[in-house]
Protein backbone atom coordinates (compact mmCIF):
# COMPACT_ATOMS: atom_id res chain seq x y z
CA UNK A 1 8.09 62.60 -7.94
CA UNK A 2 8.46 62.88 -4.08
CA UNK A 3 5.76 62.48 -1.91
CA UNK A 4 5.65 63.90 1.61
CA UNK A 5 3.06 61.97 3.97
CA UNK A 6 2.20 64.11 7.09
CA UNK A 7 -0.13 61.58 8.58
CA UNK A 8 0.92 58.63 10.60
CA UNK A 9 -0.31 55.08 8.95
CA UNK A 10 -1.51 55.81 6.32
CA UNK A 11 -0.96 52.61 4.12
CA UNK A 12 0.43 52.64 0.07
CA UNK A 13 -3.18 51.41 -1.26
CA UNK A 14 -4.18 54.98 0.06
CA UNK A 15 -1.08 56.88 -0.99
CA UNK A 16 -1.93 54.99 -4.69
CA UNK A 17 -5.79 56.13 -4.61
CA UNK A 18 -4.99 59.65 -3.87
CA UNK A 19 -1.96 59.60 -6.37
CA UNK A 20 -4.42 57.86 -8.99
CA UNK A 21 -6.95 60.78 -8.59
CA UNK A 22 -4.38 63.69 -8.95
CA UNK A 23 -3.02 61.90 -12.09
CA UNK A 24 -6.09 61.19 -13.17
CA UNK A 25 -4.82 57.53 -13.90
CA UNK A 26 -5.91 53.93 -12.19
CA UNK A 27 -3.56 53.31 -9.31
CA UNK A 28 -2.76 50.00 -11.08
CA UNK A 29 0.28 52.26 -13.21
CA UNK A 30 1.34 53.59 -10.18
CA UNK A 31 4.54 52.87 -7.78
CA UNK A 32 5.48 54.07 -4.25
CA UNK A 33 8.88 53.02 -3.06
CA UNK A 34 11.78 54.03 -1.31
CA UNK A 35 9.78 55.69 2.05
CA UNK A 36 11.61 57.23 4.76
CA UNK A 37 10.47 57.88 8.67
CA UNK A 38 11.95 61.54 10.09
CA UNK A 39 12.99 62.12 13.32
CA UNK A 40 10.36 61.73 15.29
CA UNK A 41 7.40 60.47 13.22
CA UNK A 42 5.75 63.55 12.32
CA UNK A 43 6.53 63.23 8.32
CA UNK A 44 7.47 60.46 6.00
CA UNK A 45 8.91 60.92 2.61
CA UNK A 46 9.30 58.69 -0.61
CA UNK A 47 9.32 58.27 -3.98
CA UNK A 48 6.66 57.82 -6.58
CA UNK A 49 6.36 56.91 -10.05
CA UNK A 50 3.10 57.30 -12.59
CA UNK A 51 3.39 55.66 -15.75
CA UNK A 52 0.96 55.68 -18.82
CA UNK A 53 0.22 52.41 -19.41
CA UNK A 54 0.51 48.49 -18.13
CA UNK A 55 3.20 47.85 -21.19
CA UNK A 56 5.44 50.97 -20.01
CA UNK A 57 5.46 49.69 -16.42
CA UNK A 58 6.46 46.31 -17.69
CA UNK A 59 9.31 48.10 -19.86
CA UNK A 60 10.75 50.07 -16.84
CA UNK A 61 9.78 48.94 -13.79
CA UNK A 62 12.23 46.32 -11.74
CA UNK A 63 10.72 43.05 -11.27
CA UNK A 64 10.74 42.81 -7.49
CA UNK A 65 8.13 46.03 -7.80
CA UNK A 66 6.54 44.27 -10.31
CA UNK A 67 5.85 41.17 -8.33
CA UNK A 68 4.51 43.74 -5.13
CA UNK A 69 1.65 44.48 -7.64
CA UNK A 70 1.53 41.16 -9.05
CA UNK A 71 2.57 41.70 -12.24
CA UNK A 72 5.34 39.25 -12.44
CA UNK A 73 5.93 35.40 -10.94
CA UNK A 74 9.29 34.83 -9.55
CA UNK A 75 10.60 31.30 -10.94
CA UNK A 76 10.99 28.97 -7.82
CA UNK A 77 14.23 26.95 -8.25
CA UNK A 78 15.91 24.12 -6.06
CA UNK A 79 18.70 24.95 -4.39
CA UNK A 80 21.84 24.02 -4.93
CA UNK A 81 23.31 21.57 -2.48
């Protein structure tokens, strides 16, 4: 889904609250991503996804939006030298 935001700083635990009530869901199954500042300030728009459960976010989901939530641990590795 796109989501429009009209209002200047408004922060993505917000946008997921609000998102979580229209869904009727828990905002824990749901991603923002991908948001874009017009011209000017006035209006930012992004993209938004609401899934069913914890397992289908796991299924679909990259893992870098995964570990924004917490929901996966990136393996630390040495590097190569």
């Amino acid at each position: 889904m796109i989501i429009d935001v009209l209002q200047r700083q408004q922060y993505l635990r917000q946008i997921w609250e609000k998102l979580a009530k229209m869904g009727k869901t828990t905002p824990d199954v749901i991603f923002v991503f991908g948001f874009r500042t017009h011209f000017g300030g006035g209006k930012t728009t992004g993209f938004g996804t609401i899934h069913d459960s914890l397992d289908n976010v796991k299924e679909n989901e990259p893992k870098h939006r995964l570990a924004k939530h917490s929901l996966y641990k990136k393996k630390k590795t040495s590097r190569k030298q």
